[in-house]
PDB file of N, CA and C in Angstrom:
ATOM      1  N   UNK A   1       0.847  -1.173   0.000  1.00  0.00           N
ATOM      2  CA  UNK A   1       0.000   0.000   0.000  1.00  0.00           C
ATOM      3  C   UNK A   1       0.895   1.239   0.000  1.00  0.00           C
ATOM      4  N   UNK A   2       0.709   1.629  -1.098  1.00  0.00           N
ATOM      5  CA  UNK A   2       1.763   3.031  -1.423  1.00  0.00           C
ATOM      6  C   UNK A   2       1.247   4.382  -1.056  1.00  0.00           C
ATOM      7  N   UNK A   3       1.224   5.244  -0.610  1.00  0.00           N
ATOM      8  CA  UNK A   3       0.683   6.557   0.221  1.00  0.00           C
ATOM      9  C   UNK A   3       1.103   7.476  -0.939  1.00  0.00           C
ATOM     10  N   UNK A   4       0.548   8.544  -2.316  1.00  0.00           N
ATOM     11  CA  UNK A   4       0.830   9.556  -2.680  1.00  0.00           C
ATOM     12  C   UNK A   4       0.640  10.541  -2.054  1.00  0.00           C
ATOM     13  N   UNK A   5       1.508  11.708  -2.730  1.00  0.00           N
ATOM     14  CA  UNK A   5       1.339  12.939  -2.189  1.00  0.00           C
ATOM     15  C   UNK A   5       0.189  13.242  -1.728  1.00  0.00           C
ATOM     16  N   UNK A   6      -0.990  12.671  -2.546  1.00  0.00           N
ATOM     17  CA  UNK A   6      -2.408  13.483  -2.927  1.00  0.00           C
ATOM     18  C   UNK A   6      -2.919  13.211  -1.086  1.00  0.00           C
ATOM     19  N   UNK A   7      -2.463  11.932  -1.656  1.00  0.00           N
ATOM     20  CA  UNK A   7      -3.192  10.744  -0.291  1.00  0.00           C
ATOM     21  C   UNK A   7      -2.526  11.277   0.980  1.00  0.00           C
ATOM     22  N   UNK A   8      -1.454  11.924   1.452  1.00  0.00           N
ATOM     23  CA  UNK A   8      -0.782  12.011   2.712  1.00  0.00           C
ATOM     24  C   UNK A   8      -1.330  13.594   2.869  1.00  0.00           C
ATOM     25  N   UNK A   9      -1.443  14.562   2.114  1.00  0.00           N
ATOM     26  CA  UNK A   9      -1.938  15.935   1.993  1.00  0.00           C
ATOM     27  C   UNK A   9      -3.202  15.692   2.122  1.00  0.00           C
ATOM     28  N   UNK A  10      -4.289  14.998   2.030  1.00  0.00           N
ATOM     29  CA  UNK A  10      -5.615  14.583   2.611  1.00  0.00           C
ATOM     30  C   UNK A  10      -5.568  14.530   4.019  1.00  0.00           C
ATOM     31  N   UNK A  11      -4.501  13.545   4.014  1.00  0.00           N
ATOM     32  CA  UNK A  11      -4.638  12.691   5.870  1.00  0.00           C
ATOM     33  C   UNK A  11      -4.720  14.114   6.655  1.00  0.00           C
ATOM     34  N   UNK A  12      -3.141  14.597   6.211  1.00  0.00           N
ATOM     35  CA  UNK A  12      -2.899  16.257   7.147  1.00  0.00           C
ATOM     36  C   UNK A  12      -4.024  16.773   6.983  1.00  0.00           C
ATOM     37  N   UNK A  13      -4.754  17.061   6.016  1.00  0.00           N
ATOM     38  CA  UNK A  13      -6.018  18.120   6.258  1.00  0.00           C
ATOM     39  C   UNK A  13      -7.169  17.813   6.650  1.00  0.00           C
ATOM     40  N   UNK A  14      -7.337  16.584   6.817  1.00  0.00           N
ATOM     41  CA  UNK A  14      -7.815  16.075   7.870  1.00  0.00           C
ATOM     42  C   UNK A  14      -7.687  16.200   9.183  1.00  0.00           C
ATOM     43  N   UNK A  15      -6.429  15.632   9.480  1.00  0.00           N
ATOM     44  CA  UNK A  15      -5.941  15.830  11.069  1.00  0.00           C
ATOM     45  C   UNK A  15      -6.151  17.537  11.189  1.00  0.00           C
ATOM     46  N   UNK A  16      -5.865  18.744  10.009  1.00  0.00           N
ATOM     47  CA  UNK A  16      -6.177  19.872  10.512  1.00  0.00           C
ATOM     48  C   UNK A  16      -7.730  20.285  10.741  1.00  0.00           C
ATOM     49  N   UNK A  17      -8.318  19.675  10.069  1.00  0.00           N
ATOM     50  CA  UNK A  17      -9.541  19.915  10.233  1.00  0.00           C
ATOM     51  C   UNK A  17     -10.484  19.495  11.724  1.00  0.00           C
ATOM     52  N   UNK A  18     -10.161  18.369  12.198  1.00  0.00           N
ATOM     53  CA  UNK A  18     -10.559  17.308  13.328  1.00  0.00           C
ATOM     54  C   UNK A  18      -9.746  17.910  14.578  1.00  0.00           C
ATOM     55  N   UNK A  19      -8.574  18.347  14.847  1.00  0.00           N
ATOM     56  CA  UNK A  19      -7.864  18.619  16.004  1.00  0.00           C
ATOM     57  C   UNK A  19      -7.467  19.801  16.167  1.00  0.00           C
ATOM     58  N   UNK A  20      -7.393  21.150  14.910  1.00  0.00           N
ATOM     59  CA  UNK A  20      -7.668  22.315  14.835  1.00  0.00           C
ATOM     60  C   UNK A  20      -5.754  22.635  14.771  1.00  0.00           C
ATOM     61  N   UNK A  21      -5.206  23.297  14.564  1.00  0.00           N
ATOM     62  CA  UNK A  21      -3.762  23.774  13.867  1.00  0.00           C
ATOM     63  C   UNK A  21      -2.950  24.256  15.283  1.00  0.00           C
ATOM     64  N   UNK A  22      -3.506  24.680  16.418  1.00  0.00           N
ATOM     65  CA  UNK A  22      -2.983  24.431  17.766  1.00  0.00           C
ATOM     66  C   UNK A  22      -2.817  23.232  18.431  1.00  0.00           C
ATOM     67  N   UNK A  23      -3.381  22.361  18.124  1.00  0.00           N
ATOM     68  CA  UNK A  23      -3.471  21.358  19.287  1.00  0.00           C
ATOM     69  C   UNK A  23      -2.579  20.094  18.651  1.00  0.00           C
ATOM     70  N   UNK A  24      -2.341  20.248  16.922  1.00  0.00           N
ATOM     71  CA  UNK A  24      -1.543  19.570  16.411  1.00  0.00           C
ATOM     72  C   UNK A  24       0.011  19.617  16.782  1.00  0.00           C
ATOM     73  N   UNK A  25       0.653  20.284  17.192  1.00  0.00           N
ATOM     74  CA  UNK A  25       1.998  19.941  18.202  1.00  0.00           C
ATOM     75  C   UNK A  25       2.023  19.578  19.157  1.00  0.00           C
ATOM     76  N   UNK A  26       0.936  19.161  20.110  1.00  0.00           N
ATOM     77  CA  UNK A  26       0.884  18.981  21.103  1.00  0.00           C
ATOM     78  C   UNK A  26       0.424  17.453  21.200  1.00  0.00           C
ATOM     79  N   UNK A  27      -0.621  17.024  20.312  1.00  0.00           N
ATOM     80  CA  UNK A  27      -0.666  16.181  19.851  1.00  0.00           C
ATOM     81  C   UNK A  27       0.597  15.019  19.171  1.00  0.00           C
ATOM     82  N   UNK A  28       1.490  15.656  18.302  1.00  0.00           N
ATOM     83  CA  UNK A  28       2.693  15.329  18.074  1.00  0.00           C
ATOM     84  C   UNK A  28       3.423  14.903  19.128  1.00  0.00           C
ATOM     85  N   UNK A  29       3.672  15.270  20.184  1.00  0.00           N
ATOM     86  CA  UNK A  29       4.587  15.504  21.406  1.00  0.00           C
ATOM     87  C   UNK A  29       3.865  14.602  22.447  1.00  0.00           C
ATOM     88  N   UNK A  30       2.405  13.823  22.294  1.00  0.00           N
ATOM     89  CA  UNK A  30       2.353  13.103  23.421  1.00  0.00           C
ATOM     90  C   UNK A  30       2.504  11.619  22.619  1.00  0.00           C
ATOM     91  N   UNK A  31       1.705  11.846  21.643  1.00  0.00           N
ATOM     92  CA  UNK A  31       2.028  10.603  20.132  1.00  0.00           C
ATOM     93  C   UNK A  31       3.619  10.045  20.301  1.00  0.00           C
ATOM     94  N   UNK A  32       4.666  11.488  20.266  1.00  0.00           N
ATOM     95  CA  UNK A  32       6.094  10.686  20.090  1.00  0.00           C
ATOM     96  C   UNK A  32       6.704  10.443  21.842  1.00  0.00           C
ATOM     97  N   UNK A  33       6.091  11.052  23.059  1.00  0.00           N
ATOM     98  CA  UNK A  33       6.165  10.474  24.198  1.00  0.00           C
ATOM     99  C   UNK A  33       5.927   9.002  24.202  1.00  0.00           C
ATOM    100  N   UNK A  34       4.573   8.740  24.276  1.00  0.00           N
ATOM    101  CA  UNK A  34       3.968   7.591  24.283  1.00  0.00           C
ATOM    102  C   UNK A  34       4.709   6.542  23.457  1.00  0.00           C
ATOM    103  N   UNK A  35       5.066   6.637  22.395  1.00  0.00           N
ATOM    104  CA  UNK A  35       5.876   5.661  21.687  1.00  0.00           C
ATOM    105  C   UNK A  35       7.304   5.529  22.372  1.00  0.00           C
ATOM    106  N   UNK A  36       8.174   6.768  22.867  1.00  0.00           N
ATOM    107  CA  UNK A  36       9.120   6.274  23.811  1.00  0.00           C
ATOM    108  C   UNK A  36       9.031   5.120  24.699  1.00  0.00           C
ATOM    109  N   UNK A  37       7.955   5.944  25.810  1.00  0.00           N
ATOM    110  CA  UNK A  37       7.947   5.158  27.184  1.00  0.00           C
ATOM    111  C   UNK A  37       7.672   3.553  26.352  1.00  0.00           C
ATOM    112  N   UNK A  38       6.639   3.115  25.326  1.00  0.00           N
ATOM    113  CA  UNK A  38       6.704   1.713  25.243  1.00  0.00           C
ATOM    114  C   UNK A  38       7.780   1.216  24.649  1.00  0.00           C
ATOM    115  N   UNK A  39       8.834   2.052  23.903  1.00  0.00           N
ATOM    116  CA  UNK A  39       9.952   1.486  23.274  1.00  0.00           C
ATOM    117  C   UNK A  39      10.866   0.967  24.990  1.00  0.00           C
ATOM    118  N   UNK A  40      10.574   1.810  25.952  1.00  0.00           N
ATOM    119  CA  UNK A  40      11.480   1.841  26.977  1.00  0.00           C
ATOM    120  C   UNK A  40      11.180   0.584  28.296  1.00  0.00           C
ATOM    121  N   UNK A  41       9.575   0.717  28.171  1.00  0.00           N
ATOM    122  CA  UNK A  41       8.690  -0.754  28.426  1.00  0.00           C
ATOM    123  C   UNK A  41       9.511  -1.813  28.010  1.00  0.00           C
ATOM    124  N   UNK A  42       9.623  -2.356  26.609  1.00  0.00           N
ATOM    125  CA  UNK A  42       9.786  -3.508  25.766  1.00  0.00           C
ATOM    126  C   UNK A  42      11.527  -3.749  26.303  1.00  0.00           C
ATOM    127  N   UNK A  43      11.934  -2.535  26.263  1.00  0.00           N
ATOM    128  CA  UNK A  43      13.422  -2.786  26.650  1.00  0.00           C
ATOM    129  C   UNK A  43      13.627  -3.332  27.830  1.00  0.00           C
ATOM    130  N   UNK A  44      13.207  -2.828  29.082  1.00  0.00           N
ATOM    131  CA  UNK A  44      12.940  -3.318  30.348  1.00  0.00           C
ATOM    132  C   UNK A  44      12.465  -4.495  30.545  1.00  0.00           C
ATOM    133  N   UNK A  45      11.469  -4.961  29.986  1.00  0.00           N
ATOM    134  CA  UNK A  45      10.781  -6.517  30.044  1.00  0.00           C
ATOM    135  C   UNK A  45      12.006  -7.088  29.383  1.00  0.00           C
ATOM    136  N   UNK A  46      12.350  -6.939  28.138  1.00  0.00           N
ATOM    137  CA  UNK A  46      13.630  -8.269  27.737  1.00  0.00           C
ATOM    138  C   UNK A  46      14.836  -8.415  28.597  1.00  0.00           C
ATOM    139  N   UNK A  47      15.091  -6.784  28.873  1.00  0.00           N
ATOM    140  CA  UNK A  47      16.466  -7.080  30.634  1.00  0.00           C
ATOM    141  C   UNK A  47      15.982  -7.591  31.449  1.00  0.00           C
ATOM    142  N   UNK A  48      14.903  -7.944  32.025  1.00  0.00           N
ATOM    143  CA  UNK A  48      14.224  -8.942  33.131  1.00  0.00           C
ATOM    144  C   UNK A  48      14.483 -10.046  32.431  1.00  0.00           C
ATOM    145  N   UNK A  49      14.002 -10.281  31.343  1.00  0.00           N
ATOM    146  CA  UNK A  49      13.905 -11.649  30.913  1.00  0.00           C
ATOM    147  C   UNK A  49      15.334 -12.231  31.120  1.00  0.00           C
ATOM    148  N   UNK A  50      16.337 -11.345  30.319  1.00  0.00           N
ATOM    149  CA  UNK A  50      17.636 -11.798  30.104  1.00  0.00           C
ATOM    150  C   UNK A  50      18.183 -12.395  30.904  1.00  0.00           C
ATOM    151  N   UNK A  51      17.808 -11.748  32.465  1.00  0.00           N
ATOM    152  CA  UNK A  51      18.118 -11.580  33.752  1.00  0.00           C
ATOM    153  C   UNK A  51      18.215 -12.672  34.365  1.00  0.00           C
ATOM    154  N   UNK A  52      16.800 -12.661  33.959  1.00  0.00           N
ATOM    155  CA  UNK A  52      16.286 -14.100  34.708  1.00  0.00           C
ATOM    156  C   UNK A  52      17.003 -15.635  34.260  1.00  0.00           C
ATOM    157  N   UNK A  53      16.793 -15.511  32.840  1.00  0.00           N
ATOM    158  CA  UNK A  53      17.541 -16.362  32.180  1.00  0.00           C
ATOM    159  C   UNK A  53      19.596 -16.822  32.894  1.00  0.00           C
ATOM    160  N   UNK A  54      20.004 -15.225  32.693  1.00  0.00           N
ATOM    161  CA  UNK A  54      20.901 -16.204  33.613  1.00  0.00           C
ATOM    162  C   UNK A  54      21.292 -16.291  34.940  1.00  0.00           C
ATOM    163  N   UNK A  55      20.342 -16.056  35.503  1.00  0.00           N
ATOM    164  CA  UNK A  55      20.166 -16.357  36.746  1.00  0.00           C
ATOM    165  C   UNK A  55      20.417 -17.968  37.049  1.00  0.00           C
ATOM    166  N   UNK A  56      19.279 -18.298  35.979  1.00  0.00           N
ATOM    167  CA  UNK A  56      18.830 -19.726  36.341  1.00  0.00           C
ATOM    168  C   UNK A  56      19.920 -20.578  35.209  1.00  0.00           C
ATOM    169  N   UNK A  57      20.880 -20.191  34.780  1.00  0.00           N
ATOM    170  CA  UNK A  57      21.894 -20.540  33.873  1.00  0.00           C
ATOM    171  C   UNK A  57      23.072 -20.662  34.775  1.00  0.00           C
ATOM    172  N   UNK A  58      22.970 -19.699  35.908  1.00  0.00           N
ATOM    173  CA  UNK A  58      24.066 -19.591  37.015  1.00  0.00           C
ATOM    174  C   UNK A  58      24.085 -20.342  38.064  1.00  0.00           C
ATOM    175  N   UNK A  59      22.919 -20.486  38.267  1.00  0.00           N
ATOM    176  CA  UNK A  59      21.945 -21.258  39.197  1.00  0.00           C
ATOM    177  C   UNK A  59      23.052 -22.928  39.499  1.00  0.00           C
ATOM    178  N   UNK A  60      23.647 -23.296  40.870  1.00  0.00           N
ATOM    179  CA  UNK A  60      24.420 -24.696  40.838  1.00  0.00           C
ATOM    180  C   UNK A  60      23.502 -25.837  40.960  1.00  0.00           C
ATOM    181  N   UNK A  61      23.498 -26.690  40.873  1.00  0.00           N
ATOM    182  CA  UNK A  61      22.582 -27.931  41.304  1.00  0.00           C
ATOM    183  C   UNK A  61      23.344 -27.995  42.600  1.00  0.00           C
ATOM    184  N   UNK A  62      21.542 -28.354  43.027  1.00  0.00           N
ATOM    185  CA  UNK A  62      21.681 -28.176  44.817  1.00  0.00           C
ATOM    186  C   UNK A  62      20.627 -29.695  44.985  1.00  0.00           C
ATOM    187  N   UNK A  63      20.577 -30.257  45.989  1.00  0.00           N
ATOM    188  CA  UNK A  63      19.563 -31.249  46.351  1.00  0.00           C
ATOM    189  C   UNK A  63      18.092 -30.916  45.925  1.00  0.00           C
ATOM    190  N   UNK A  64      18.284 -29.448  46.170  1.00  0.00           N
ATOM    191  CA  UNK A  64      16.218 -29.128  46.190  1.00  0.00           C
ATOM    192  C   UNK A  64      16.057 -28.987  44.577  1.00  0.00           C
ATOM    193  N   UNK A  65      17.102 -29.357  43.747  1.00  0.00           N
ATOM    194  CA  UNK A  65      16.467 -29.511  42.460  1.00  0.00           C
ATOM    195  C   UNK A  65      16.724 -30.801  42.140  1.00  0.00           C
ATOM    196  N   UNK A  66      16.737 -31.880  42.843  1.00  0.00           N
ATOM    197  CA  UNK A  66      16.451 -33.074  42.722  1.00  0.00           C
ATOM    198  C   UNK A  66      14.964 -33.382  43.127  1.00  0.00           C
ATOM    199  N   UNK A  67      14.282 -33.919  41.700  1.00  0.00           N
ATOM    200  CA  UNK A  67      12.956 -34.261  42.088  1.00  0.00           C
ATOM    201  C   UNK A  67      12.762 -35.382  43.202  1.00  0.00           C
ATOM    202  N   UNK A  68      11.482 -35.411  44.141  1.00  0.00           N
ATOM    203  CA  UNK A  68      11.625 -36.018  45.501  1.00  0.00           C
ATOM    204  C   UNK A  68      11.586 -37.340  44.926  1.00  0.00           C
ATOM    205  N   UNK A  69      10.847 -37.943  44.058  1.00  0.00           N
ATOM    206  CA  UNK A  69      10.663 -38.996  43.649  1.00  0.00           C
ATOM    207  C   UNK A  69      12.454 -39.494  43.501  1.00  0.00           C
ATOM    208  N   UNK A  70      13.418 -39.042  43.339  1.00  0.00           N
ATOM    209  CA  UNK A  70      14.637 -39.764  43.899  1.00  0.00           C
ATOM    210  C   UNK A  70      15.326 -40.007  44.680  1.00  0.00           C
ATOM    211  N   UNK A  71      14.722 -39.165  45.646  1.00  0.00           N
ATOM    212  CA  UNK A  71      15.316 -38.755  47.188  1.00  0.00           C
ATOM    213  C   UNK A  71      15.153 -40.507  47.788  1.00  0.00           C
ATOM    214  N   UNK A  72      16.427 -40.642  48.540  1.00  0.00           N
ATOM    215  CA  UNK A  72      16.334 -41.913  49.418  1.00  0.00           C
ATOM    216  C   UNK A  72      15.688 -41.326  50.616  1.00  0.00           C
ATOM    217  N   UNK A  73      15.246 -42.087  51.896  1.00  0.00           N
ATOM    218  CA  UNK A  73      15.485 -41.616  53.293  1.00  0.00           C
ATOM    219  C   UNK A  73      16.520 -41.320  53.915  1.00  0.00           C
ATOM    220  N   UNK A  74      17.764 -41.617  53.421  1.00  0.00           N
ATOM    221  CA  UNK A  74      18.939 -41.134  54.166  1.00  0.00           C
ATOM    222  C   UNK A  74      19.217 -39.723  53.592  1.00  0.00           C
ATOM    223  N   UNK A  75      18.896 -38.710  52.726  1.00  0.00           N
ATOM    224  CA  UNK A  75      18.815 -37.821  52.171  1.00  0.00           C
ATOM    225  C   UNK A  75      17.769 -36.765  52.414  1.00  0.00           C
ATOM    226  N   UNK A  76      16.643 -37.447  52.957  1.00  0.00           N
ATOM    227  CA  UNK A  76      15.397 -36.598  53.611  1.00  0.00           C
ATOM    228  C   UNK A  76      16.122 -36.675  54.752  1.00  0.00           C
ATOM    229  N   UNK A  77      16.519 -34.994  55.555  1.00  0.00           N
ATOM    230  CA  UNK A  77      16.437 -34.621  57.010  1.00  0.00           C
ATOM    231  C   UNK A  77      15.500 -34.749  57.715  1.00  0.00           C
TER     232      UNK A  77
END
């Protein structure tokens, strides 16, 4: 879907018509806020993820990640 001149000079006079020629920078400015903070969201959730990941990559084998079903009684305290 290709956008001409004709077609993108509509949209704008539209948006001038609907939100009025003041309120269109302001508009601009919460539009390109809002797209930050979720670019900054998405970034934050994958450093958790990452995080986590090697956490549990770092993580030593310990007894309590032996499922009980192998545990003897001399091994249960």
């Amino acid at each position: 879907m290709n956008l001409g001149p004709l077609e993108i000079g509509g949209i704008l006079l539209l948006f001038v018509l609907l939100f009025g020629a003041k309120k269109l920078p302001d508009l601009g400015s919460s539009v390109g806020k809002s797209i930050k903070n979720f670019k900054k969201g998405v970034a934050e959730a994958d450093d958790k993820d990452a995080a986590a990941a090697n956490v549990e990559e770092a993580r030593p084998a310990t007894e309590a990640s032996v499922p009980p079903s192998t545990q003897t009684s001399r091994d249960v305290s």
